[in-house]
Protein backbone atom coordinates (compact mmCIF):
# COMPACT_ATOMS: atom_id res chain seq x y z
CA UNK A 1 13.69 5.23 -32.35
CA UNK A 2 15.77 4.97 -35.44
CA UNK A 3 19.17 3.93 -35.21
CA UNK A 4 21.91 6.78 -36.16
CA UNK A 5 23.88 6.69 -39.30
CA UNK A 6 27.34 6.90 -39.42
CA UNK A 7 29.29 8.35 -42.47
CA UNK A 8 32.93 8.32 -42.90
CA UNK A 9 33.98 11.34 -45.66
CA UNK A 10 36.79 10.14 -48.00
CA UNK A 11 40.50 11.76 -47.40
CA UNK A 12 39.75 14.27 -50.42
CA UNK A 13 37.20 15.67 -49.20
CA UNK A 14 37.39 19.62 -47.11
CA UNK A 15 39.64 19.11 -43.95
CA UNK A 16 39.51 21.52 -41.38
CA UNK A 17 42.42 20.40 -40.12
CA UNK A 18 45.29 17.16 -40.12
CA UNK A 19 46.46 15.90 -37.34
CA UNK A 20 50.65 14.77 -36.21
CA UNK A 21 52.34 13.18 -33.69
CA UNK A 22 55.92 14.79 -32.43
CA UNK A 23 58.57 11.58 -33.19
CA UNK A 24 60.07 11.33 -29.93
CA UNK A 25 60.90 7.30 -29.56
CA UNK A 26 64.22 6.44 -30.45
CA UNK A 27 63.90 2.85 -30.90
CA UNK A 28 61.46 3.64 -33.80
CA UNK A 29 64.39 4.75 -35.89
CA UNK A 30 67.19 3.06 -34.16
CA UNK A 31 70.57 4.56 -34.96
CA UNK A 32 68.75 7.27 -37.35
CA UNK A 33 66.33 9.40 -35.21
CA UNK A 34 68.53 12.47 -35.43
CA UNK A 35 67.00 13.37 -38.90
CA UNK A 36 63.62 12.37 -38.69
CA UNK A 37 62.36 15.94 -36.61
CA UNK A 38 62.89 17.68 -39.36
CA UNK A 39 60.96 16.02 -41.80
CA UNK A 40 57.99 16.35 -39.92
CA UNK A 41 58.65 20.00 -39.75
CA UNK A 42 58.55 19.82 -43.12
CA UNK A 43 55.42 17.67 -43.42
CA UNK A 44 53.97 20.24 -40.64
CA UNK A 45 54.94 23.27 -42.71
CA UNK A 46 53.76 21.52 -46.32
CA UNK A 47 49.90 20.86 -44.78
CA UNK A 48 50.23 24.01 -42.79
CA UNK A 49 49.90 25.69 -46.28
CA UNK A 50 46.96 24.33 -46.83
CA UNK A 51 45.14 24.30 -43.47
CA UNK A 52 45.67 23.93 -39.67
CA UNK A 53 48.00 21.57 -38.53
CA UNK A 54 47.59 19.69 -34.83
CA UNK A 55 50.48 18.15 -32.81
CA UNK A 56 50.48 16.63 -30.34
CA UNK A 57 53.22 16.97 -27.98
CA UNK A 58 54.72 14.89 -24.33
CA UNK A 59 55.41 18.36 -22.85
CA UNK A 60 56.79 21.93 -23.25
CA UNK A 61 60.54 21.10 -24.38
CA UNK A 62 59.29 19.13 -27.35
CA UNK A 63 56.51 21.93 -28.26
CA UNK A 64 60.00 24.39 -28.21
CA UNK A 65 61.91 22.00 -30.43
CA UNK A 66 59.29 21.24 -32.50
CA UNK A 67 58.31 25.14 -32.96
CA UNK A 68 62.07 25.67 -33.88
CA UNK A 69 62.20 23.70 -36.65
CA UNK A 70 59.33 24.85 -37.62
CA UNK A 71 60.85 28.21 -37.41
CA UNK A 72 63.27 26.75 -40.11
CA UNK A 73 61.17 26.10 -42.68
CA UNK A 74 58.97 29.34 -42.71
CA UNK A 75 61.22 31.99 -41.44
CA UNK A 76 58.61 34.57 -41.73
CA UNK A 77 56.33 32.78 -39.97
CA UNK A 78 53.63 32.97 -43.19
CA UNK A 79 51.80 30.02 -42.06
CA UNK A 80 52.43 29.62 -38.27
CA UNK A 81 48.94 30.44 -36.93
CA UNK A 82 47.83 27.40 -38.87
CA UNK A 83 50.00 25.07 -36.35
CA UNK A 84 48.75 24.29 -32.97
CA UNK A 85 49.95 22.21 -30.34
CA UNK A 86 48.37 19.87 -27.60
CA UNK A 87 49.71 18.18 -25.06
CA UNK A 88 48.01 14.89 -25.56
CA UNK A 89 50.86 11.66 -24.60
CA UNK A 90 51.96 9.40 -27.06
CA UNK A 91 54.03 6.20 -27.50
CA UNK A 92 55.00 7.11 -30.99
CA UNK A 93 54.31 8.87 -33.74
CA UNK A 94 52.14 6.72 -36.15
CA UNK A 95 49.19 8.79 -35.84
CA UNK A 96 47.18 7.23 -38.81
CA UNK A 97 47.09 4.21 -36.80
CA UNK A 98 46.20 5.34 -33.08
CA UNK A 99 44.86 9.14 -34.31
CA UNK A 100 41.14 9.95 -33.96
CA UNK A 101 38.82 8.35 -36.98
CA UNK A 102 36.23 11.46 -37.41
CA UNK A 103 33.19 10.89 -39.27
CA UNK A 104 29.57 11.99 -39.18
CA UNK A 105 26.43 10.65 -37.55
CA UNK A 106 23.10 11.91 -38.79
CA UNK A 107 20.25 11.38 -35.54
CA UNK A 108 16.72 12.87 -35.77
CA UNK A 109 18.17 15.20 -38.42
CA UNK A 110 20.94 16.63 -37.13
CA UNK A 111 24.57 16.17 -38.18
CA UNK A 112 27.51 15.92 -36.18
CA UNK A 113 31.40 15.45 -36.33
CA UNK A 114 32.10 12.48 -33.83
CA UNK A 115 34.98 10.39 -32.95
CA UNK A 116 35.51 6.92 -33.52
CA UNK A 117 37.51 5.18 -30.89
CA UNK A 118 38.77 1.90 -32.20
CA UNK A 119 40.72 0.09 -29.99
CA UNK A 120 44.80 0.06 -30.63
CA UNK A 121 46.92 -2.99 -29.91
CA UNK A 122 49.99 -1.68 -32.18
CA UNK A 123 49.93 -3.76 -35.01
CA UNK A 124 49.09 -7.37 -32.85
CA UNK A 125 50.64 -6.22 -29.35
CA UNK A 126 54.19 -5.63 -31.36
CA UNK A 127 55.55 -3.05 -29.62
CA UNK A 128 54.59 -2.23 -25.90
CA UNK A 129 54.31 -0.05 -24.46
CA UNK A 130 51.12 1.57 -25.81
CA UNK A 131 48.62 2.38 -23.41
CA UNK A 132 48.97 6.16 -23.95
CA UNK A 133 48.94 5.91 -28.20
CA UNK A 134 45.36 3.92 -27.48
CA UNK A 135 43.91 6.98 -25.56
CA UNK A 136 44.53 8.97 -28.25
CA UNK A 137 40.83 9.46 -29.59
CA UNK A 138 39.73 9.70 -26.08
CA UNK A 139 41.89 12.81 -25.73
CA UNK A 140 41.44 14.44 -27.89
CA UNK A 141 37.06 13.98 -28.36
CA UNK A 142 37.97 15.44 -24.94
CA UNK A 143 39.95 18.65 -26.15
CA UNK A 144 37.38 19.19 -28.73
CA UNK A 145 34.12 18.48 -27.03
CA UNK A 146 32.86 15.80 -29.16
CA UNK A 147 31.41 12.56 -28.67
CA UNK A 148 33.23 9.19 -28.85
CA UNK A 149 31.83 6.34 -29.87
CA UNK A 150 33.77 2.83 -29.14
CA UNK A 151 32.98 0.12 -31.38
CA UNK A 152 35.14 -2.61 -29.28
CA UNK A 153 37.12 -3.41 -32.07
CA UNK A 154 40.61 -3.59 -32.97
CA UNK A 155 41.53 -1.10 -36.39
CA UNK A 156 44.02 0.86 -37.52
CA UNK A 157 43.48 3.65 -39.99
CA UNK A 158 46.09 2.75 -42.30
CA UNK A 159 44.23 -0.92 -42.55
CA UNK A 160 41.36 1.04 -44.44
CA UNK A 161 40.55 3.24 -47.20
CA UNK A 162 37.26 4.26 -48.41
CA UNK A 163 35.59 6.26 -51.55
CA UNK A 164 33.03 8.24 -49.31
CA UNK A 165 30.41 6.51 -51.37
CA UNK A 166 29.88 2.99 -49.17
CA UNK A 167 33.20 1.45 -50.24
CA UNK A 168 36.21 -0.09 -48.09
CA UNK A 169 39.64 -1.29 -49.21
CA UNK A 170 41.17 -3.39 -46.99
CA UNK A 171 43.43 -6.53 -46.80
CA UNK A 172 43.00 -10.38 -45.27
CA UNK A 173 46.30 -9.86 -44.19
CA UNK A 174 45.97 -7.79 -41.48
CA UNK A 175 42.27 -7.50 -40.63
CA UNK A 176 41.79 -11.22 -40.35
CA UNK A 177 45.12 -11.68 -38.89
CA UNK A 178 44.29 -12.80 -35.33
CA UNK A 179 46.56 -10.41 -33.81
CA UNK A 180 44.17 -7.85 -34.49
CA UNK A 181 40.00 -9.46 -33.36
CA UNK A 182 40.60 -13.43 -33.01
CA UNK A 183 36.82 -13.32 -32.07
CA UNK A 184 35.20 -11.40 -35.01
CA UNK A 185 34.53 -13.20 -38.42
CA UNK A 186 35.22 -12.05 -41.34
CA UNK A 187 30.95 -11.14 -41.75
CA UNK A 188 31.52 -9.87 -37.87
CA UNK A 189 34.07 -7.01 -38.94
CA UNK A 190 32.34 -5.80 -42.25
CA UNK A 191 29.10 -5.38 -39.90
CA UNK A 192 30.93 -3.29 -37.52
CA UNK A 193 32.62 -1.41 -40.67
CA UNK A 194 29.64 -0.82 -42.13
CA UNK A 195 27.67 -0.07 -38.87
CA UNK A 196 30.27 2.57 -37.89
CA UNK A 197 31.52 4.07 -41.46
CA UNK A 198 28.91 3.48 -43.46
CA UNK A 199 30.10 0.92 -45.34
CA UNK A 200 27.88 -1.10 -47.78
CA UNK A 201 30.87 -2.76 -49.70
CA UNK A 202 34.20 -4.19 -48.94
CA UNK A 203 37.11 -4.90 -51.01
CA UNK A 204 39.29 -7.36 -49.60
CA UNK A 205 42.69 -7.54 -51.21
CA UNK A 206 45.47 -10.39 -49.69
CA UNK A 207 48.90 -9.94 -48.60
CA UNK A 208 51.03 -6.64 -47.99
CA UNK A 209 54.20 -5.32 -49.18
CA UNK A 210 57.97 -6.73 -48.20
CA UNK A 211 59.03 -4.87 -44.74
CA UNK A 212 55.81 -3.87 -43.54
CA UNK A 213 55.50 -4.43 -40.17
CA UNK A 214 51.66 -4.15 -39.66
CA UNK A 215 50.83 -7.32 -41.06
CA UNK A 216 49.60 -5.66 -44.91
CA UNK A 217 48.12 -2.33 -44.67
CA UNK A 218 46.60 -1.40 -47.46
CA UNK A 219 47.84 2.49 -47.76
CA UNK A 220 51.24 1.13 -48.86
CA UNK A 221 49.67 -0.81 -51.72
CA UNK A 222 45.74 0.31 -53.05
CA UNK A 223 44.28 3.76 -52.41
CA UNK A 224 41.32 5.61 -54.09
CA UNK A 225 41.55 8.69 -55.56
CA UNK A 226 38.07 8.97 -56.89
CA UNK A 227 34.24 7.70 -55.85
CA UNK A 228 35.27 4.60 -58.48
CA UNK A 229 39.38 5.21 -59.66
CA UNK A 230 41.81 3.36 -57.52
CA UNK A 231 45.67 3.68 -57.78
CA UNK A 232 47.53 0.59 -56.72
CA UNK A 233 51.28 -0.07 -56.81
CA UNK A 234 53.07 -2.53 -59.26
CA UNK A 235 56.35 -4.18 -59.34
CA UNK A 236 58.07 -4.59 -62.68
CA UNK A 237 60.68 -6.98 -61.52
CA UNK A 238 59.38 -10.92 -61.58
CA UNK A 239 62.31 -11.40 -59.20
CA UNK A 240 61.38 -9.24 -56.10
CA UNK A 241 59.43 -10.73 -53.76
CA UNK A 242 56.48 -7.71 -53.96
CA UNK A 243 56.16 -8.84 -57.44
CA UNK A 244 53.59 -11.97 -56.84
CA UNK A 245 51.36 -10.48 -53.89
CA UNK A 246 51.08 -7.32 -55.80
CA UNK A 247 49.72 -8.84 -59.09
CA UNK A 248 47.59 -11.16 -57.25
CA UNK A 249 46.04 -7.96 -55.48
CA UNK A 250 45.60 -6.09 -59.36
CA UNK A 251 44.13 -9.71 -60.21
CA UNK A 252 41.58 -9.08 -57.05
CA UNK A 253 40.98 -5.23 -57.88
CA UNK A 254 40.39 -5.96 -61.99
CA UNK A 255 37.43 -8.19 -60.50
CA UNK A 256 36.08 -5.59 -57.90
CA UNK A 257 32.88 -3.60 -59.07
CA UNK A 258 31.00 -0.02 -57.05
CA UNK A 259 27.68 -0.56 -55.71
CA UNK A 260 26.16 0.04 -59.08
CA UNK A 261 27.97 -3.28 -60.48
CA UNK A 262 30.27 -1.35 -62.64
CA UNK A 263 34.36 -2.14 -62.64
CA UNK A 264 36.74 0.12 -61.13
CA UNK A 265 39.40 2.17 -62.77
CA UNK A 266 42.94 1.01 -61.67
CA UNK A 267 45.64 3.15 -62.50
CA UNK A 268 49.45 1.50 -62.06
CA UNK A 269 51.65 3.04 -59.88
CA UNK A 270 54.97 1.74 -59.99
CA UNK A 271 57.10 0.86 -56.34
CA UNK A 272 60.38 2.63 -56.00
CA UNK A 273 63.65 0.48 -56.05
CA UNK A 274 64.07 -1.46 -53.41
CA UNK A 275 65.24 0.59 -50.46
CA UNK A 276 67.48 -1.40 -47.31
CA UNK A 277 68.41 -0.16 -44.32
CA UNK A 278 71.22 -1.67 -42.16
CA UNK A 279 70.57 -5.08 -44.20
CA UNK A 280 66.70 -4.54 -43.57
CA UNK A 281 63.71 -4.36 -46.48
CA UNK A 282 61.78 -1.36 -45.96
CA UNK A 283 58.16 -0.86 -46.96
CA UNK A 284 58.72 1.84 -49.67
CA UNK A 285 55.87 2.89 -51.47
CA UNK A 286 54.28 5.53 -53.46
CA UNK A 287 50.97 4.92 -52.24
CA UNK A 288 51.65 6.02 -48.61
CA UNK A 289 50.74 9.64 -50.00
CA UNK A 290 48.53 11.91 -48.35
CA UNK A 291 45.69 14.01 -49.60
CA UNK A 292 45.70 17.62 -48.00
CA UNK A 293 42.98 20.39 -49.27
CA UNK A 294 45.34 21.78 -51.86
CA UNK A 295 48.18 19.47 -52.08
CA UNK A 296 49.28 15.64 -52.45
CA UNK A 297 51.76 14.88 -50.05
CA UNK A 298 54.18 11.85 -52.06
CA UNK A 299 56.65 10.30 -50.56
CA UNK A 300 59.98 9.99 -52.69
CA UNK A 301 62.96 7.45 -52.19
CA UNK A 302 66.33 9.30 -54.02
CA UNK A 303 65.04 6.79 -56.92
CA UNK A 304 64.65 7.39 -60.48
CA UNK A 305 60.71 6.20 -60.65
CA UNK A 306 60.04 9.17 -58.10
CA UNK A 307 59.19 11.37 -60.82
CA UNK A 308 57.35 9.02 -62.31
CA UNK A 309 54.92 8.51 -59.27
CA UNK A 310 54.55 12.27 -59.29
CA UNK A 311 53.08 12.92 -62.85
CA UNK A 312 50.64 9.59 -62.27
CA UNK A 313 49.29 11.34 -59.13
CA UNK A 314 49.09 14.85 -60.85
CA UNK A 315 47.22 13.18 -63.39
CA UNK A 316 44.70 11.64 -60.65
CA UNK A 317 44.65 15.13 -58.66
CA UNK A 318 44.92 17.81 -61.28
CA UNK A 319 43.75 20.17 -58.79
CA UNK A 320 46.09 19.97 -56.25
CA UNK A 321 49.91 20.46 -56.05
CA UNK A 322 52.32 17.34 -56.01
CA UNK A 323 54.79 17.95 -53.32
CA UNK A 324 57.25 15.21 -52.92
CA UNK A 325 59.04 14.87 -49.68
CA UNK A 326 62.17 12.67 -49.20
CA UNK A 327 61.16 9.89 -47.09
CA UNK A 328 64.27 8.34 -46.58
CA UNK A 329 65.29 8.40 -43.61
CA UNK A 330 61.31 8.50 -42.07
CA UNK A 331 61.16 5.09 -43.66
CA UNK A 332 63.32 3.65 -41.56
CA UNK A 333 60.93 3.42 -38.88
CA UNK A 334 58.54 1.64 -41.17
CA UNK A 335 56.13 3.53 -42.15
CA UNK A 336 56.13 7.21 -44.56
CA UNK A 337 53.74 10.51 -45.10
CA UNK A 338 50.14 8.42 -44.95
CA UNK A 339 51.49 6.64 -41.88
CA UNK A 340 52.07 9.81 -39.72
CA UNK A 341 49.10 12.04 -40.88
CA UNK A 342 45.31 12.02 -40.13
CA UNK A 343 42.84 14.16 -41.30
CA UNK A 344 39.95 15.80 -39.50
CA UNK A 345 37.30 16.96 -42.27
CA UNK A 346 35.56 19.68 -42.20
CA UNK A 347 31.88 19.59 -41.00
């Protein structure tokens, strides 16, 4: 019997749906949760323009608040069939991290949308508790009838990006940080990548950007926009400390090549100004942006370089709208638009 092959579609490609958590933990955004509902209302009602939207919710109060700020942004209701609620338990509201990782498995000639169900330690067992984020996947395979498939291996989803074409971007940083698989080798985890998302290549880049909490993910720094066109931030400023990691990781990315041995194309993004909160670096980026079926969801900063960021991703995704969405007070807890969104694509 052959083996089955596993296939993980790129985040451009047809969704038939992306998937939210409701914020609900206060410590995620200590002193500065009050705000942070809304703008996943309006994160809920930009996607829900362009195809369903899944929450997940702790219970029937936070479905009502959630469905009245919802209420806010589209008054006449255009779009609210597209928004549907579960009421699957979470810790908190990263859902890139602890969401469900579709992709497709091909067996005997048939194709199927399953689950895979990494295992989630938040970020190296940083913030307990989160027994209910990690059964996530589990829940909701369950709500949707589809198979699960547990690799027995620690990942987030914002550790990994791919080009739907057998490449990975990823960082040393956090995948061979030993908070994550202390076990697995470095030739260990690409196995299991490439076993479970058909992967043939990885790209490893080095450290993350200033702030980040989850040891260097790479959608705050290097994301692809095309089978063989990357975007990757760049700081300008020789004295801010994202300056060095982030020109060793264009150093790393001018050497990379696609399967076929050519070079990629790298196209500079620039980072916003640096952005403090309560004396605190916070891991502002551009390239925590999300890619919806008819719209780029950018995260902006009240900074000058936003527009900037916005007419270098229009020029990668002239198909789409560019919506930017002020992300300053959702920074705060660490993470922006990429961070809380997962997509489901389409089969």
């Amino acid at each position: 019997m052959t083996e089955p092959r596993y296939f993980m579609p790129p985040e451009w490609a047809h969704h038939s749906s992306t998937w939210l958590s409701w914020p609900h933990k206060l410590e995620s955004w200590p002193g500065k949760f009050e705000p942070v509902p809304a703008v996943f209302a309006e994160l809920a009602f930009q996607l829900s323009r362009s195809e369903t939207v899944n929450i997940n919710v702790m219970d029937e109060s936070m479905e009502h608040d959630a469905r009245r700020l919802l209420k806010l942004k589209d008054p006449d209701c255009r779009f609210a069939d597209r928004v549907r609620f579960h009421r699957i338990r979470t810790n908190d509201a990263w859902c890139r991290d602890h969401g469900p990782n579709y992709v497709f498995r091909e067996e005997g000639g048939i194709r199927e949308k399953v689950v895979i169900d990494w295992d989630y330690n938040a970020w190296g067992g940083k913030y307990e508790p989160f027994d209910d984020d990690d059964a996530v996947p589990e829940r909701v395979a369950d709500i949707q009838g589809l198979s699960r498939i547990v690799p027995g291996m620690v990942l987030e989803g914002g550790a990994i990006d791919v080009n739907g074409n057998g490449l990975l971007l990823t960082t040393e940083a956090c995948l061979l940080n030993p908070n994550r698989n202390p076990s697995l080798t470095r030739t260990e985890i690409e196995e299991r990548l490439g076993r479970y998302l058909g992967i043939r290549k990885v790209l490893w880049l080095g450290e993350g950007i200033a702030g980040d909490d989850t040891d260097g993910h790479v959608d705050d720094m290097t994301r692809f926009v095309g089978e063989s066109t990357v975007v990757t931030v760049v700081e300008e400023d020789p004295s801010d400390e994202n300056f060095k990691p982030l020109q060793e990781n264009f150093r790393r990315l001018r050497t990379f090549t696609g399967l076929d041995g050519r070079p990629l194309d790298i196209v500079p993004l620039p980072m916003p100004a640096p952005v403090f909160y309560d004396g605190e670096r916070l891991p502002a980026s551009y390239a925590n942006f999300y890619i919806a079926n008819t719209a780029v969801l950018v995260p902006t900063y009240r900074c000058e370089r936003d527009h900037l960021a916005i007419e270098v991703l229009q020029r990668c995704f002239p198909d789409r709208e560019i919506v930017g969405i002020d992300c300053s007070d959702l920074i705060w807890g660490l993470g922006a638009i990429h961070c809380v969104t997962h997509e489901e694509p389409a089969l």
